[in-house]
C-alpha atoms as a PDB file:
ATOM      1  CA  UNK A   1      10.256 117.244  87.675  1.00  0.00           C
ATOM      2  CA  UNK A   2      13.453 118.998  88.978  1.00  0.00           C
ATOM      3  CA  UNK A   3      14.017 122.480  89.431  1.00  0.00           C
ATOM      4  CA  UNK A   4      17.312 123.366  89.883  1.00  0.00           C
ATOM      5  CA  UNK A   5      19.264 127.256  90.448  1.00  0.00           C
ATOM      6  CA  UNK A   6      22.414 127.904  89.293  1.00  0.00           C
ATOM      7  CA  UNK A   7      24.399 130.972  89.028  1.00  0.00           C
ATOM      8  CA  UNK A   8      27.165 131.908  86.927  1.00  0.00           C
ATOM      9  CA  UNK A   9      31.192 132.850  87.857  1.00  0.00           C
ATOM     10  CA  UNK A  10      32.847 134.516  85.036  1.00  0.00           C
ATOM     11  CA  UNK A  11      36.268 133.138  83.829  1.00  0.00           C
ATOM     12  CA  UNK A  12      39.063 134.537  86.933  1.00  0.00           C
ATOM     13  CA  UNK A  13      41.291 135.739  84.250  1.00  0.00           C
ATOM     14  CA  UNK A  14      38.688 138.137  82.706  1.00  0.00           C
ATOM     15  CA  UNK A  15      38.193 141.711  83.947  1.00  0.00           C
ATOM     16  CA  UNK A  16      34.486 141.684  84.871  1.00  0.00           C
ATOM     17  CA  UNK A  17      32.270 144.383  86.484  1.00  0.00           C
ATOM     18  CA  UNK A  18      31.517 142.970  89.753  1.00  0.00           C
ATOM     19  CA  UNK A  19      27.642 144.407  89.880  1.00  0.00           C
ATOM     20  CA  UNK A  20      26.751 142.247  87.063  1.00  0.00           C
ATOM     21  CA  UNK A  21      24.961 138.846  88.024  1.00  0.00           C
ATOM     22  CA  UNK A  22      23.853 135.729  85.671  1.00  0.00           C
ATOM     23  CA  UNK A  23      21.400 133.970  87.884  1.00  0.00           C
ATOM     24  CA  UNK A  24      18.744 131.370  86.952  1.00  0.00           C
ATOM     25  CA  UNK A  25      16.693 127.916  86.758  1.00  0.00           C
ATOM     26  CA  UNK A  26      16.209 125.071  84.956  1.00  0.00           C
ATOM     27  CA  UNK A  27      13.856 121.835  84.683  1.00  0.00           C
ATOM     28  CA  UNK A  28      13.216 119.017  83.146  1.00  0.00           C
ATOM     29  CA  UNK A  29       9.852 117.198  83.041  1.00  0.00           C
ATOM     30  CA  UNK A  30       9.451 114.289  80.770  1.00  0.00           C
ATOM     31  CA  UNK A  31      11.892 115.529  77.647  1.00  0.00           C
ATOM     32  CA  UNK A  32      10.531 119.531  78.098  1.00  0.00           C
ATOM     33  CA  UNK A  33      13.387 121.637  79.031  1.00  0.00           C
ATOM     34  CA  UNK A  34      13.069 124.718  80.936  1.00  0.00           C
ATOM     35  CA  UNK A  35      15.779 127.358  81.200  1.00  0.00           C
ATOM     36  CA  UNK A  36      15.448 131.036  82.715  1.00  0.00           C
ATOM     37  CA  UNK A  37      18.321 133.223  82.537  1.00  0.00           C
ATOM     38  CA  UNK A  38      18.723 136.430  84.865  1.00  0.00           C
ATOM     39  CA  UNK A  39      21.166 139.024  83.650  1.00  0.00           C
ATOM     40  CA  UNK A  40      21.007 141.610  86.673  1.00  0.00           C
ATOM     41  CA  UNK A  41      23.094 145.065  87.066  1.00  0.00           C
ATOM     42  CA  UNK A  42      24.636 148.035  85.137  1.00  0.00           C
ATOM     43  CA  UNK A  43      23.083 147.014  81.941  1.00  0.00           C
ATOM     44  CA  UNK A  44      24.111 150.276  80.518  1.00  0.00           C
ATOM     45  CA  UNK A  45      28.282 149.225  80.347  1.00  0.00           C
ATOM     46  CA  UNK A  46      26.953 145.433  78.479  1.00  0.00           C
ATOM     47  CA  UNK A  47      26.561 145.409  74.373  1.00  0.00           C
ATOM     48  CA  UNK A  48      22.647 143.956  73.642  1.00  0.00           C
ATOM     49  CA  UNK A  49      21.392 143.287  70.825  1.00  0.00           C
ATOM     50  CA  UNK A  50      18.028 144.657  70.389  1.00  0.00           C
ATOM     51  CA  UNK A  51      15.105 142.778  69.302  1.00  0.00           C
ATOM     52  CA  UNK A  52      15.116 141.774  65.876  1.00  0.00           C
ATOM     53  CA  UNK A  53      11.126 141.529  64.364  1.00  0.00           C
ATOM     54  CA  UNK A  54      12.277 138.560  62.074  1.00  0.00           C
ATOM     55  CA  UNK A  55      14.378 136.332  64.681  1.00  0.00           C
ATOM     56  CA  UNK A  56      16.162 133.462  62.991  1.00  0.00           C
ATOM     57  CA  UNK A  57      19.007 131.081  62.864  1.00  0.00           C
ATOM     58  CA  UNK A  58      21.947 132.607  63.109  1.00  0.00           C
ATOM     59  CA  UNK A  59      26.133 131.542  63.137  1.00  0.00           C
ATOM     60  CA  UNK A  60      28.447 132.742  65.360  1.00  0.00           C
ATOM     61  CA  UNK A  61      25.766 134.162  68.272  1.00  0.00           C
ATOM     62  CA  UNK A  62      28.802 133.785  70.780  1.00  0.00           C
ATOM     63  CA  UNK A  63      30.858 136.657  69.073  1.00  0.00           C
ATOM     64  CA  UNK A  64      28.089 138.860  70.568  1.00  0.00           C
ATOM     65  CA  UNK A  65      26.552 138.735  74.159  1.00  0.00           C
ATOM     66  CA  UNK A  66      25.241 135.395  74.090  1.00  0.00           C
ATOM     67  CA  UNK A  67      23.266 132.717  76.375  1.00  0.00           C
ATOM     68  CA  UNK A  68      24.294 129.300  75.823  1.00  0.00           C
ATOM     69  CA  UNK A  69      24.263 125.939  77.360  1.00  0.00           C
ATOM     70  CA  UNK A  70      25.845 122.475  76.271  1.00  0.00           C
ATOM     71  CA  UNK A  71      23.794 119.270  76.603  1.00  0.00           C
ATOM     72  CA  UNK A  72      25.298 116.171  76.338  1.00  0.00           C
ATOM     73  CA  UNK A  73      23.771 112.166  77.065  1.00  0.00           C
ATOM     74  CA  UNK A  74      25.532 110.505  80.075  1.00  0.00           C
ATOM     75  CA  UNK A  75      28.076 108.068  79.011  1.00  0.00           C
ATOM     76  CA  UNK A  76      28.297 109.326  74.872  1.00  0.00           C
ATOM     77  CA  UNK A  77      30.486 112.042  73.841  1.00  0.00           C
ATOM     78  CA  UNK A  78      28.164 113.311  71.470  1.00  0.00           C
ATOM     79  CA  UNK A  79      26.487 116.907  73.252  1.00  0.00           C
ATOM     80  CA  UNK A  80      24.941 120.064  71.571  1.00  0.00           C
ATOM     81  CA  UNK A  81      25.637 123.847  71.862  1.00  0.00           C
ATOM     82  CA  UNK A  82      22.469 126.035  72.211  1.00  0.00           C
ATOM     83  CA  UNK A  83      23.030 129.649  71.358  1.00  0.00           C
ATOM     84  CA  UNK A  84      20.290 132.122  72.196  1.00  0.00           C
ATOM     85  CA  UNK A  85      20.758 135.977  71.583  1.00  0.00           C
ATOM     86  CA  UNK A  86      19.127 138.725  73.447  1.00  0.00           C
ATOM     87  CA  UNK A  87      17.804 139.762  69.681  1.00  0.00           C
ATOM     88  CA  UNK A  88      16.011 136.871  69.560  1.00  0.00           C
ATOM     89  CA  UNK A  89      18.381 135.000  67.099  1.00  0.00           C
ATOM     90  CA  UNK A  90      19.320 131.121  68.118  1.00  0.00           C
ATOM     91  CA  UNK A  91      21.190 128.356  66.999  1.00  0.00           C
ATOM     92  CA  UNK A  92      22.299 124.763  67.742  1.00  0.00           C
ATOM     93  CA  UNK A  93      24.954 122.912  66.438  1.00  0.00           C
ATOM     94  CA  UNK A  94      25.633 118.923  67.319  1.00  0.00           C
ATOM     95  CA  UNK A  95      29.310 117.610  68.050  1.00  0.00           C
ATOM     96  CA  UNK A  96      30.430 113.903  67.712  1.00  0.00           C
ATOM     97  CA  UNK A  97      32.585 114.692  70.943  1.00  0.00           C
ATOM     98  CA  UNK A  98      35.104 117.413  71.962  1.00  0.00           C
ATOM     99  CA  UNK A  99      34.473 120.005  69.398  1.00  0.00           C
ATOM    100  CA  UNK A 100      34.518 117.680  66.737  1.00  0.00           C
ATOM    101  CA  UNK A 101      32.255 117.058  63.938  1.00  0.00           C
ATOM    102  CA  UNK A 102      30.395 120.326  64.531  1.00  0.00           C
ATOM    103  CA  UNK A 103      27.427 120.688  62.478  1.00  0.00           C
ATOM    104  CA  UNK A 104      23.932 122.712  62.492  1.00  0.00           C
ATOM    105  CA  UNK A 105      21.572 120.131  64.213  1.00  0.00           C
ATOM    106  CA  UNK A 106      18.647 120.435  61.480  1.00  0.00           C
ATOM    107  CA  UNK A 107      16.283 118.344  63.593  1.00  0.00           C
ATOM    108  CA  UNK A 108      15.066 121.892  65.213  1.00  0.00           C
ATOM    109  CA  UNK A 109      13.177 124.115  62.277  1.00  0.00           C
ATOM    110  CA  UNK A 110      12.544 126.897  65.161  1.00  0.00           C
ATOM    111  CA  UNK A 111      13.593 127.901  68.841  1.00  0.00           C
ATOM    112  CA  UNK A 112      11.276 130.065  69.848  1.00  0.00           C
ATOM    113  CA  UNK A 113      12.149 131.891  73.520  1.00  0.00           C
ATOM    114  CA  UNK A 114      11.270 135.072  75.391  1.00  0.00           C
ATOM    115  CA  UNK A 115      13.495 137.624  76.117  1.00  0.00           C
ATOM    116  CA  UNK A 116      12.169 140.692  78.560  1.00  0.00           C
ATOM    117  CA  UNK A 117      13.535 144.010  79.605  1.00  0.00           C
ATOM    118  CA  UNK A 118      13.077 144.483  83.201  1.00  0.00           C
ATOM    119  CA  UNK A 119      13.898 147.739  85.521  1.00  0.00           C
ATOM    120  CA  UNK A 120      16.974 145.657  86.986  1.00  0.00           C
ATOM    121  CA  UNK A 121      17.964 143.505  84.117  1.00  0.00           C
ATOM    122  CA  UNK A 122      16.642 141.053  81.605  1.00  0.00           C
ATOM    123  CA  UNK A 123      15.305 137.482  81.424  1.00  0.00           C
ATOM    124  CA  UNK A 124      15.596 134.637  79.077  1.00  0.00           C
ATOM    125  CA  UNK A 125      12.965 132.027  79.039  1.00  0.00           C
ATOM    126  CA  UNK A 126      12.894 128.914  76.859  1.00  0.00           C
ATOM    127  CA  UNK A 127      10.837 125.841  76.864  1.00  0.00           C
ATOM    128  CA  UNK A 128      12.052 123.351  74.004  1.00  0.00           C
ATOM    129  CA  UNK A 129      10.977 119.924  73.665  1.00  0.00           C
ATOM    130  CA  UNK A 130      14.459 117.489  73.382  1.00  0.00           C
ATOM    131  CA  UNK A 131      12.479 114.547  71.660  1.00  0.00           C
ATOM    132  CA  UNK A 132      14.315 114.891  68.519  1.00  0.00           C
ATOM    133  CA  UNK A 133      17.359 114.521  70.207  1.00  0.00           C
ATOM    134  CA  UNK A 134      17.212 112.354  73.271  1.00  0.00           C
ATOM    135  CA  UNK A 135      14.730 110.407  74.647  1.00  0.00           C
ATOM    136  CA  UNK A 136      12.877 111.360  78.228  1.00  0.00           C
ATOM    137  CA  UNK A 137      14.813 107.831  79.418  1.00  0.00           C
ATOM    138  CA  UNK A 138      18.138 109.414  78.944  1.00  0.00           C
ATOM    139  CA  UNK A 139      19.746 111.253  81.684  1.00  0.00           C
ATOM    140  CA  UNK A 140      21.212 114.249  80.262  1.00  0.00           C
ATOM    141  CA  UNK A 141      24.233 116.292  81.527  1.00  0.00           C
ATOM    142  CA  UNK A 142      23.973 120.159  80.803  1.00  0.00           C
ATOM    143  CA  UNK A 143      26.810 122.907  81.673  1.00  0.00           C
ATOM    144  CA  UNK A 144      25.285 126.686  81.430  1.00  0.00           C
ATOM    145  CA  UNK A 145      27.005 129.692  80.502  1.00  0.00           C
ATOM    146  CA  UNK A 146      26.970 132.886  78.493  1.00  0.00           C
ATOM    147  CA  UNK A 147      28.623 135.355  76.712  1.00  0.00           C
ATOM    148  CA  UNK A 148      29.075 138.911  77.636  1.00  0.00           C
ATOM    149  CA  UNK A 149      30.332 141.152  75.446  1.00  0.00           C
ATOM    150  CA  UNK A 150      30.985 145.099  77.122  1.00  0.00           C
ATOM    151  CA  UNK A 151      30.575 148.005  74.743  1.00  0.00           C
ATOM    152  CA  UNK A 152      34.225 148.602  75.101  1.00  0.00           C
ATOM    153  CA  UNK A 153      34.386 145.374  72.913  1.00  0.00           C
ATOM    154  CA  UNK A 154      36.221 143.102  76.102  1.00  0.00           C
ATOM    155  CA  UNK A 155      34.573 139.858  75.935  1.00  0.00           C
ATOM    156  CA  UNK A 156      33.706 138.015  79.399  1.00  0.00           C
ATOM    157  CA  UNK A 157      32.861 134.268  79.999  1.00  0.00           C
ATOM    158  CA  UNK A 158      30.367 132.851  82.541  1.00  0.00           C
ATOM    159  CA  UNK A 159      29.762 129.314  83.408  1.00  0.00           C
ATOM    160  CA  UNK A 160      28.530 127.291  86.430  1.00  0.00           C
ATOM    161  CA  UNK A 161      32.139 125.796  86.474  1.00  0.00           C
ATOM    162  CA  UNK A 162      35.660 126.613  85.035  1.00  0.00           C
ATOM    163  CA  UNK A 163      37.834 123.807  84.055  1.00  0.00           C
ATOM    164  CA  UNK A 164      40.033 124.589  81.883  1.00  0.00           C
ATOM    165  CA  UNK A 165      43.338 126.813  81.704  1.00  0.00           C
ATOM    166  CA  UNK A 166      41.090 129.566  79.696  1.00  0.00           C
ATOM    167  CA  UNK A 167      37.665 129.627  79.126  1.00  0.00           C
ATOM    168  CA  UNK A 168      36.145 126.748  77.467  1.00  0.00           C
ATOM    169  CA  UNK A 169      32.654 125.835  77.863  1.00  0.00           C
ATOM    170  CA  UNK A 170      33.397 122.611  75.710  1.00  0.00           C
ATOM    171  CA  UNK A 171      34.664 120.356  78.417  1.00  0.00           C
ATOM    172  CA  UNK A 172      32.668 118.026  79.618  1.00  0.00           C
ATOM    173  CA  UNK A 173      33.748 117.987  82.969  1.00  0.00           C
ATOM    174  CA  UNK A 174      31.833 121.195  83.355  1.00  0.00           C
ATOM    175  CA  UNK A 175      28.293 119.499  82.363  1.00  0.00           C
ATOM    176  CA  UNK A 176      27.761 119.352  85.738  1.00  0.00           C
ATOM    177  CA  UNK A 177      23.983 119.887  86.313  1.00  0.00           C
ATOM    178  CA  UNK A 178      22.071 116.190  85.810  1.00  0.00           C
ATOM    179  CA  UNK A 179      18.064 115.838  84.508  1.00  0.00           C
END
């Protein structure tokens, strides 16, 4: 098993309050797949969602503060977008290769995570077994990011890596973290 940090950069063109921090870790051992997000700072100024007591699939997560990350299988185009919300809402959705073919990938029923309120922030854990996608022999590419939407409504992108002219998290030139 691998542990690996990573911390996120919002997108340069977006106005961003420079306290905020999107720190965090992830593993892979066998096909389990561990992911911690840290959002750290002036929590106060960031729109959250707050726990919902019936989490469930849900579209468009990303419209909202949001933590994501793309997985894709070295040498295929085909990669998936997870979507976890702070409320406890998720979704994943499977593309044939640059955001084509996008549909709900149905071979997850559930994605159960934690979410908890700290003094200094919040944490995201998940632990999700990729069996019914890819198989433990396949090296998998992942590129982390997340949503942040302010109260003021301004929308701010954070990844590992920007590629692209504007924010796009679909590239996969950005799947830069191997397992």
């Amino acid at each position: 098993m691998r542990k690996q940090t990573f911390s996120l950069q919002p997108f340069p063109s977006t106005e961003y309050f420079p306290n905020l921090k999107i720190t965090g870790n992830i593993s892979r051992n066998a096909n389990q797949l561990a992911i911690c997000y840290n959002l750290g700072g002036d929590l106060k100024k960031i729109a959250i969602s707050p726990p919902s007591n019936a989490p469930s699939r849900k579209h468009e997560l990303w419209e909202d503060t949001c933590f994501e990350f793309f997985l894709g299988i070295k040498d295929s185009a085909r990669y998936w977008e997870f979507n976890l919300s702070p409320a406890g809402h998720w979704n994943i959705y499977r593309f044939n290769g640059y955001r084509q073919g996008m549909q709900e990938e149905i071979a997850f029923q559930k994605l159960p995570f934690n979410v908890q309120n700290q003094a200094d922030g919040l944490a995201l854990v998940l632990d999700v077994d990729l069996s019914k996608i890819v198989s433990a022999e396949q090296e998998i590419k992942v590129a982390i990011t997340t949503v942040i939407k302010h109260r003021d409504g301004e929308v701010t992108y954070w990844a590992l890596t920007h590629q692209g002219a504007e924010a796009d998290f679909h590239l996969r030139n950005s799947f830069i973290i191997r397992l």
